[in-house]
Protein backbone atom coordinates (compact mmCIF):
# COMPACT_ATOMS: atom_id res chain seq x y z
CA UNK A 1 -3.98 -7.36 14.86
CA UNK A 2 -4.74 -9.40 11.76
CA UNK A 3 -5.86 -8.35 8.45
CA UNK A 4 -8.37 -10.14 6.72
CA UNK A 5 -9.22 -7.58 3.68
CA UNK A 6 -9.08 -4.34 2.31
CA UNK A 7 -11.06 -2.20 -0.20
CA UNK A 8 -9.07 0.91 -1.78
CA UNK A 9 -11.49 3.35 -3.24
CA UNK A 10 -8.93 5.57 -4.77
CA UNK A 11 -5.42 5.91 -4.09
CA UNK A 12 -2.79 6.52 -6.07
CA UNK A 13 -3.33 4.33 -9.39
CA UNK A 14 -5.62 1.62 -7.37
CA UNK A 15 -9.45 1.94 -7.80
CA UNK A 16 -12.10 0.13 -6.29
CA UNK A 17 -9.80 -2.49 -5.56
CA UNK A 18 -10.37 -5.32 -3.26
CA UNK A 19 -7.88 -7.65 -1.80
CA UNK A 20 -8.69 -11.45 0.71
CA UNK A 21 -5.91 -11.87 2.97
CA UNK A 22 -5.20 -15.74 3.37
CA UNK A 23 -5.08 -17.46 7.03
CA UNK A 24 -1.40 -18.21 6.59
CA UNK A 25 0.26 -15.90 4.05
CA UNK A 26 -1.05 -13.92 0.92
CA UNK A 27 1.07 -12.96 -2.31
CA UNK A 28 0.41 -10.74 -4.31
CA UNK A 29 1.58 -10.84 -8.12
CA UNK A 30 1.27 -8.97 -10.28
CA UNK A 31 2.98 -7.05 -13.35
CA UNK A 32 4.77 -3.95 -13.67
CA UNK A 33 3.10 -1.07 -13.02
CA UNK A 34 0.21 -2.84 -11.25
CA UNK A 35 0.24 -0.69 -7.98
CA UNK A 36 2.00 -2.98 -5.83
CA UNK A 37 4.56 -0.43 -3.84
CA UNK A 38 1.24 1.75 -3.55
CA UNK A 39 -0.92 -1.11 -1.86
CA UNK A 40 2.28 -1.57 0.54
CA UNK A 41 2.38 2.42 1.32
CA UNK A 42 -1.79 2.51 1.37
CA UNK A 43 -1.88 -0.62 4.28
CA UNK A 44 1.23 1.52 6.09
CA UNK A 45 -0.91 4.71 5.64
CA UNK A 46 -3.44 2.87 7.56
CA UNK A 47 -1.38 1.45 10.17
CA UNK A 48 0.71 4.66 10.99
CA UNK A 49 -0.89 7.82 9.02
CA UNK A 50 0.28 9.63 6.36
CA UNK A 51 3.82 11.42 6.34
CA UNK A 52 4.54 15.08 7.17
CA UNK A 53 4.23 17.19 3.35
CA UNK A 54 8.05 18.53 2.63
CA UNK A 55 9.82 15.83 3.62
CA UNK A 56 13.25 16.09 1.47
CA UNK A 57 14.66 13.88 -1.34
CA UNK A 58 17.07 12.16 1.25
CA UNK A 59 14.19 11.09 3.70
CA UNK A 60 11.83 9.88 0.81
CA UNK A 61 11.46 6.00 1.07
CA UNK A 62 11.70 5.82 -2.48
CA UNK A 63 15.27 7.36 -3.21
CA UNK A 64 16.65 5.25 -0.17
């Protein structure tokens, strides 16, 4: 499967966002507090749904 864009409506801070992938490889940078762990856990949300509600501290992906 290859990506070639994505448009985020709303999700988390990100709205009406909009993001080309390149052929080879596509960066994205930006500055603090951009969004750019929430575009990561939006394009895994995609891929592999959204994870179980009361999931515990030690199995957040954030503390680990």
């Amino acid at each position: 499967m290859k990506l070639i864009s994505l448009y985020i409506e709303n999700f988390g801070g990100l709205r009406q966002y909009s993001l080309d992938f390149q052929e080879d490889l596509t960066v994205v940078q930006q500055p603090n507090g951009f969004g750019k762990t929430t575009l990561a856990e939006f394009i895994r949300a995609m891929f592999y749904g959204f994870p179980r509600k009361g999931k515990t501290l030690d199995k957040s992906r954030r503390q680990k």
